[in-house]
N, C-alpha and C. Protein backbone atom coordinates (compact mmCIF):
# COMPACT_ATOMS: atom_id res chain seq x y z
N UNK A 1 84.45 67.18 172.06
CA UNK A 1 83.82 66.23 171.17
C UNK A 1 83.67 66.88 169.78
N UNK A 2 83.78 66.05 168.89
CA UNK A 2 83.33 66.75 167.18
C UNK A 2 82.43 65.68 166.77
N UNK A 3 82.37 67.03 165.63
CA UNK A 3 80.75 66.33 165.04
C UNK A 3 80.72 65.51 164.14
N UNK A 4 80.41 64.53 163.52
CA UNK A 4 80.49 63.81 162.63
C UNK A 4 79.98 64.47 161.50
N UNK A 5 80.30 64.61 160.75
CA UNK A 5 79.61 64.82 159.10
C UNK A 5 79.29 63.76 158.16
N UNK A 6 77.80 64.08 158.18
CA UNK A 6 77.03 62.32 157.08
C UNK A 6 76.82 63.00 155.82
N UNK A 7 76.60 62.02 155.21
CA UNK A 7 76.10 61.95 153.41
C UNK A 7 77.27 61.45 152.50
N UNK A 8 78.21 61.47 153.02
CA UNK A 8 78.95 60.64 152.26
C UNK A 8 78.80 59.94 151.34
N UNK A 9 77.40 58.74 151.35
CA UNK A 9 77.12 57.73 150.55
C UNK A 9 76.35 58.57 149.63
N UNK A 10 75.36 59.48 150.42
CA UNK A 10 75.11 60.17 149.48
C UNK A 10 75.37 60.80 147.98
N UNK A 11 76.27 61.88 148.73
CA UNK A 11 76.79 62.40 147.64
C UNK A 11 77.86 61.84 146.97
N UNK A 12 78.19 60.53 146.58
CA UNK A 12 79.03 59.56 146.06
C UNK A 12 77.96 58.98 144.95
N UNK A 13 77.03 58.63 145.70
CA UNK A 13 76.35 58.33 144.54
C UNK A 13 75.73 59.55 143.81
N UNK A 14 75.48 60.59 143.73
CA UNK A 14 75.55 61.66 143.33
C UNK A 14 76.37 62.48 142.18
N UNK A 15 77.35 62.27 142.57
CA UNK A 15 78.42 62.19 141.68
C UNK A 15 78.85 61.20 140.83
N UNK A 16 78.16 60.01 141.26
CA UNK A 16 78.59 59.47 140.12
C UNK A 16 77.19 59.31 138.98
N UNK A 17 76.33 59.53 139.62
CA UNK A 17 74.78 59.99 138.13
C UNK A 17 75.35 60.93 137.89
N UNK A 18 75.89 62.21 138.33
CA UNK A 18 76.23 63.28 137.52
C UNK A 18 77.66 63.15 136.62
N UNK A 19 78.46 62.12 136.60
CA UNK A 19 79.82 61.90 135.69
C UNK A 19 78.91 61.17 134.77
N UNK A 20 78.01 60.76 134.93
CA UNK A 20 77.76 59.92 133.15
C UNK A 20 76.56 61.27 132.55
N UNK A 21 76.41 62.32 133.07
CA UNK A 21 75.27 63.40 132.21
C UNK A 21 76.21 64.33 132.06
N UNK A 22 77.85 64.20 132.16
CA UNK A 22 78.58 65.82 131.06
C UNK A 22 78.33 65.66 129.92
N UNK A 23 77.99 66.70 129.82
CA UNK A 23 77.72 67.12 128.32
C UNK A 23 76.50 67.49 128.35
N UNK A 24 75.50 66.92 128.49
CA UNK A 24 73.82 67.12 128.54
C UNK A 24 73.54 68.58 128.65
N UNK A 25 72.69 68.53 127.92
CA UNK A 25 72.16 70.62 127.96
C UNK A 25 71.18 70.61 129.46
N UNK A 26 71.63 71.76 130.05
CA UNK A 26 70.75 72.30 130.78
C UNK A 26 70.39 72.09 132.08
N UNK A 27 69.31 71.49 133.08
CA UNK A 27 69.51 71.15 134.33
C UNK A 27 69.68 68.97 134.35
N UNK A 28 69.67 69.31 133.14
CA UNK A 28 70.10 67.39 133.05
C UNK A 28 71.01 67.22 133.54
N UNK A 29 72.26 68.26 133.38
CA UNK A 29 73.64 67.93 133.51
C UNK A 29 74.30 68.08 135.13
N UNK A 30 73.36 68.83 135.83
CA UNK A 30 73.80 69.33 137.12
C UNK A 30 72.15 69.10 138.08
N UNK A 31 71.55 68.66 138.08
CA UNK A 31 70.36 68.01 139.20
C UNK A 31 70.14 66.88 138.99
N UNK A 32 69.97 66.22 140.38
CA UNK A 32 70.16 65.08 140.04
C UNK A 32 69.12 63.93 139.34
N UNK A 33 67.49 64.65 139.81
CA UNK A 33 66.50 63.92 139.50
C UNK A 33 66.13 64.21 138.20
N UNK A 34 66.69 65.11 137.55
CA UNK A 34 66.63 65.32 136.01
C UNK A 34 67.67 64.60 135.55
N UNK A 35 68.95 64.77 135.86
CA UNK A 35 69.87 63.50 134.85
C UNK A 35 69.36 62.51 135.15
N UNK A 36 68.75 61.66 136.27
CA UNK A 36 68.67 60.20 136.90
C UNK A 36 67.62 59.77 135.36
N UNK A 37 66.82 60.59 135.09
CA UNK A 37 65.65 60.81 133.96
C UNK A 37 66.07 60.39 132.71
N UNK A 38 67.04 61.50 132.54
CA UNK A 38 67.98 61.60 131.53
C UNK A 38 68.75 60.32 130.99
N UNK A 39 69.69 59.92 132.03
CA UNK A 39 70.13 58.94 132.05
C UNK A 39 69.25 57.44 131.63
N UNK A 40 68.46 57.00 132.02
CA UNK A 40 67.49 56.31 131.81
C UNK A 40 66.93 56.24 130.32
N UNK A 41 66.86 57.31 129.64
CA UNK A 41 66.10 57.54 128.14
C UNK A 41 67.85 57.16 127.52
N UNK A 42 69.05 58.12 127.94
CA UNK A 42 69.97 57.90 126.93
C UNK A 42 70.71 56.28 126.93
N UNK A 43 70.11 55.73 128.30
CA UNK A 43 71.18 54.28 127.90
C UNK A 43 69.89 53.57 126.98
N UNK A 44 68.94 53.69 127.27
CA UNK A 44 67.98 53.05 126.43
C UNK A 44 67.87 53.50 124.66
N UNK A 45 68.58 54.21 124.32
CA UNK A 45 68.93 54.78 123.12
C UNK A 45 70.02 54.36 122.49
N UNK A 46 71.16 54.21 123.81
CA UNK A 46 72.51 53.85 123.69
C UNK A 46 72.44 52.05 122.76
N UNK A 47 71.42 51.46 123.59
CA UNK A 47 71.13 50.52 123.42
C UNK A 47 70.90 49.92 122.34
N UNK A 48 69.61 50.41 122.11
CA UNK A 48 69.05 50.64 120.37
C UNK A 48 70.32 50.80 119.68
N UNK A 49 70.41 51.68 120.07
CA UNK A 49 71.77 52.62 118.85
C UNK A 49 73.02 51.56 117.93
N UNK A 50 73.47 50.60 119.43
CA UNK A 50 74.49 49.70 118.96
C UNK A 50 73.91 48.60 118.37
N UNK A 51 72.56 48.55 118.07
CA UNK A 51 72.22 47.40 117.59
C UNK A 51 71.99 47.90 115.90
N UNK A 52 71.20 49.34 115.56
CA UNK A 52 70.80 49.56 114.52
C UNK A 52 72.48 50.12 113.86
N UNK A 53 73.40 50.08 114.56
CA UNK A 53 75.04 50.56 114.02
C UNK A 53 75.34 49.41 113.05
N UNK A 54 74.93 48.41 113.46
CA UNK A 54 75.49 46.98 112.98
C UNK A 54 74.76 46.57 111.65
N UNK A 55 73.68 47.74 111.93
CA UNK A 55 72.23 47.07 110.73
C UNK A 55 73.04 48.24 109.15
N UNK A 56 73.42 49.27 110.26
CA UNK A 56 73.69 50.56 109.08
C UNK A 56 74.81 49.86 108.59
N UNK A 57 75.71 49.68 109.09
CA UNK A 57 77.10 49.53 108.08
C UNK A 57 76.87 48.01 107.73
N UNK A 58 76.08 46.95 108.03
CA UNK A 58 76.24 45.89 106.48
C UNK A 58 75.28 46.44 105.36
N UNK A 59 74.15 47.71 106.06
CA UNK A 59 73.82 47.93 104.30
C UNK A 59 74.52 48.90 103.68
N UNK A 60 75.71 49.13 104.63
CA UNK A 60 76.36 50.27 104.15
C UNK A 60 77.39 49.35 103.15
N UNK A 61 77.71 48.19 103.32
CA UNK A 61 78.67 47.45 102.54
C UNK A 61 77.99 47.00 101.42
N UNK A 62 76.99 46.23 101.50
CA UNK A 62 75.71 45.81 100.64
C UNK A 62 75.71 46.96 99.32
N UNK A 63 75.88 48.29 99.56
CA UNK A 63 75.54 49.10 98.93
C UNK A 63 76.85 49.16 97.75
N UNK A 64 77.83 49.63 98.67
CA UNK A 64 79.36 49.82 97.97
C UNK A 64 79.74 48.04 97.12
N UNK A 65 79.59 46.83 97.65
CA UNK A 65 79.58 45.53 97.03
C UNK A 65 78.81 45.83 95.72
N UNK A 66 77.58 46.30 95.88
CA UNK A 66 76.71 46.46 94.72
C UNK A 66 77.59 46.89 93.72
N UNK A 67 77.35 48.21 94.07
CA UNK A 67 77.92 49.21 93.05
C UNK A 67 79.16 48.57 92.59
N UNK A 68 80.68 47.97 93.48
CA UNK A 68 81.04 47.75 92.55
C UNK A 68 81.31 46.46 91.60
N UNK A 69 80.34 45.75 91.65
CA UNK A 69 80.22 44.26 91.33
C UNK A 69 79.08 45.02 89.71
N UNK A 70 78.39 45.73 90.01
CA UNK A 70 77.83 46.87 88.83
C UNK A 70 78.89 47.40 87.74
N UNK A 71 79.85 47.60 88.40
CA UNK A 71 81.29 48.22 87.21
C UNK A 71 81.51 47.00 86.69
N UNK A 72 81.69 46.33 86.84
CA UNK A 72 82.46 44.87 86.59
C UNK A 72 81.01 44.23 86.03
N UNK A 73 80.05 44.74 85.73
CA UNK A 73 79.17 43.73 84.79
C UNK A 73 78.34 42.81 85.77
N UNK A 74 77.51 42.48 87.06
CA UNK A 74 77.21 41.31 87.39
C UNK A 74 76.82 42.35 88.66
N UNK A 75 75.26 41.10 89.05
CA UNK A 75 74.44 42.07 89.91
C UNK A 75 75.52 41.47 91.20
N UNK A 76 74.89 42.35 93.05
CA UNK A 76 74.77 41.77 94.00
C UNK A 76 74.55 40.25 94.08
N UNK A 77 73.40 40.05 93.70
CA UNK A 77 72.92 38.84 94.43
C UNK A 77 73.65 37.80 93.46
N UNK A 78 74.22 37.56 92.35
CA UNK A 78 74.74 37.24 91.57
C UNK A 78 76.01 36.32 92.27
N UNK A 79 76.54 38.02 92.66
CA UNK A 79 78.32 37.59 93.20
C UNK A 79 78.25 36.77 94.33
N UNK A 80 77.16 37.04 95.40
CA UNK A 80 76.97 36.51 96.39
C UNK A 80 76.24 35.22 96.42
N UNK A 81 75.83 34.82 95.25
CA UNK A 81 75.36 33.15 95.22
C UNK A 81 76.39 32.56 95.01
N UNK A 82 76.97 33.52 93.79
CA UNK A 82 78.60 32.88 93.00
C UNK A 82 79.39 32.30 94.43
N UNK A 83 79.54 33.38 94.96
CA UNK A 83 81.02 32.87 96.04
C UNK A 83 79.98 31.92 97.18
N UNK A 84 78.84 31.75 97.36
CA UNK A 84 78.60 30.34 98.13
C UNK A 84 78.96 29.43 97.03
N UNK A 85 78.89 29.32 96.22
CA UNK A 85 78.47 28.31 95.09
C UNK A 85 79.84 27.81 95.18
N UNK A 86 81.28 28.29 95.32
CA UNK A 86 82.18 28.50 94.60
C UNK A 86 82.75 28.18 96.15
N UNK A 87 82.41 28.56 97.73
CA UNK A 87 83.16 28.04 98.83
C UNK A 87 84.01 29.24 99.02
N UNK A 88 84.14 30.99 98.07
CA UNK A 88 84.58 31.74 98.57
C UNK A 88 83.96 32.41 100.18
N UNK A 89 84.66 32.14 101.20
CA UNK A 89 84.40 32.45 102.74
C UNK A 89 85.04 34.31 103.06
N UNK A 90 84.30 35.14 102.07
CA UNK A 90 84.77 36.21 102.43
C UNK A 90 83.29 37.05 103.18
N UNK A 91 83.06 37.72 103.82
CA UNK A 91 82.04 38.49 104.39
C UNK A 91 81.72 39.81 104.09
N UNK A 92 80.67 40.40 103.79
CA UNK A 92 80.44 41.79 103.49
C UNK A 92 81.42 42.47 103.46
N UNK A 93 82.30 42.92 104.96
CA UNK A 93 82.92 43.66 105.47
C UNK A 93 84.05 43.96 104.89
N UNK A 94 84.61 42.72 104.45
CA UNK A 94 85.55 42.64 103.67
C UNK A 94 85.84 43.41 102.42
N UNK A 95 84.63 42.44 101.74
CA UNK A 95 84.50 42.61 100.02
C UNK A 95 84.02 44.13 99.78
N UNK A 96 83.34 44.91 100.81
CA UNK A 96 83.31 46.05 100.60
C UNK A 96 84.66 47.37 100.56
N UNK A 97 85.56 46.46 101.66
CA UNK A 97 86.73 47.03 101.75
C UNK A 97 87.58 46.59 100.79
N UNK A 98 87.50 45.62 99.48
CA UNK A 98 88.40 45.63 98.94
C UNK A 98 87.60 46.09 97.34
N UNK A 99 86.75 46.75 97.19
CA UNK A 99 85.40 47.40 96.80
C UNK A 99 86.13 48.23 96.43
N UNK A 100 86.39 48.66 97.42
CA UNK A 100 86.45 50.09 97.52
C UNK A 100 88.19 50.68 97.59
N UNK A 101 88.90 49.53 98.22
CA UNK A 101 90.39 50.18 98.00
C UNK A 101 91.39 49.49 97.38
N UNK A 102 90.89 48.12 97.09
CA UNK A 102 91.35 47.32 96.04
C UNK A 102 90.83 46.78 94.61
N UNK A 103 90.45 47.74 93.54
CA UNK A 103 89.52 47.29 92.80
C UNK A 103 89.98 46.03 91.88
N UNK A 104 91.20 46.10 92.00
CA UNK A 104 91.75 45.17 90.90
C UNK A 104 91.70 43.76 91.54
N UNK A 105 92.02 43.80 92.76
CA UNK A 105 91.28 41.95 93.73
C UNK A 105 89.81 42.17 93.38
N UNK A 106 89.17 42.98 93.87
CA UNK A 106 87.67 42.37 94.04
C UNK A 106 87.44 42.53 92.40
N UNK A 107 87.68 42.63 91.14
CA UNK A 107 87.45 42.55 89.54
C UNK A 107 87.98 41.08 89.67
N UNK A 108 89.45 40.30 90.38
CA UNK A 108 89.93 38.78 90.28
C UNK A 108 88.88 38.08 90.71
N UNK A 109 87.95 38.18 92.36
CA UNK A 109 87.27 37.62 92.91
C UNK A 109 85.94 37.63 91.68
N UNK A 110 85.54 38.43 91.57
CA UNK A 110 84.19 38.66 90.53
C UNK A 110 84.90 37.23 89.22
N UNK A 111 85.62 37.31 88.87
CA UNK A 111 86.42 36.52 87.53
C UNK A 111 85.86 35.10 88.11
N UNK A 112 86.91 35.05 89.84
CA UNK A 112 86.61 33.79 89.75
C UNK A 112 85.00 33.52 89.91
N UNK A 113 84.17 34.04 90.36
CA UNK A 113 82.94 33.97 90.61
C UNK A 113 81.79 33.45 88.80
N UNK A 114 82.19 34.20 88.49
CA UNK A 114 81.62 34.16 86.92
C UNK A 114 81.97 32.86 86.66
């Protein structure tokens, strides 16, 4: 007769709390009731995180729009009443990217805006 060997489920789930804590300093990364811990604080961060990502880069565009709607003579809030006013359908994301690597469109867009 042979013996059966258990934990299987165990250590499956085991391994898999410990594949989402590589990297983690210290006994986070290799015990399990410290990553389980671990784990718990970083998705709850993770969380946060992707929400305040979204907050950083439109004021990150907001900023660069400014500035260069500032070269060209004419505030933010200016350009951005202009192009509702006017039915231009372009979005932050954009106008920052053409801000910044097309100056000679976003100086046309500002024209038509004025």
């Amino acid at each position: 007769m042979t013996r059966v060997k258990r934990g299987t489920i165990a250590n499956k789930r085991r391994k898999n709390v410990l594949k989402y804590t590589k990297g983690f300093r210290w006994g986070r990364k290799s015990k399990e009731r410290a990553a389980k811990e671990a784990l718990l604080h970083a998705w709850t961060n993770a969380f946060r995180g992707r929400k305040e990502k979204k907050r950083d880069y439109r004021q990150l565009w907001n900023v660069k729009i400014n500035a260069a709607s500032r070269v060209n003579g004419t505030k933010y809030s200016q350009l951005i009443s202009g192009l509702k006013k006017n039915n231009i359908k372009l979005d932050r994301k954009i106008l920052a990217d053409l801000a910044q690597n097309e100056p000679k469109v976003f100086a046309k867009i500002l024209e038509k805006v004025k």
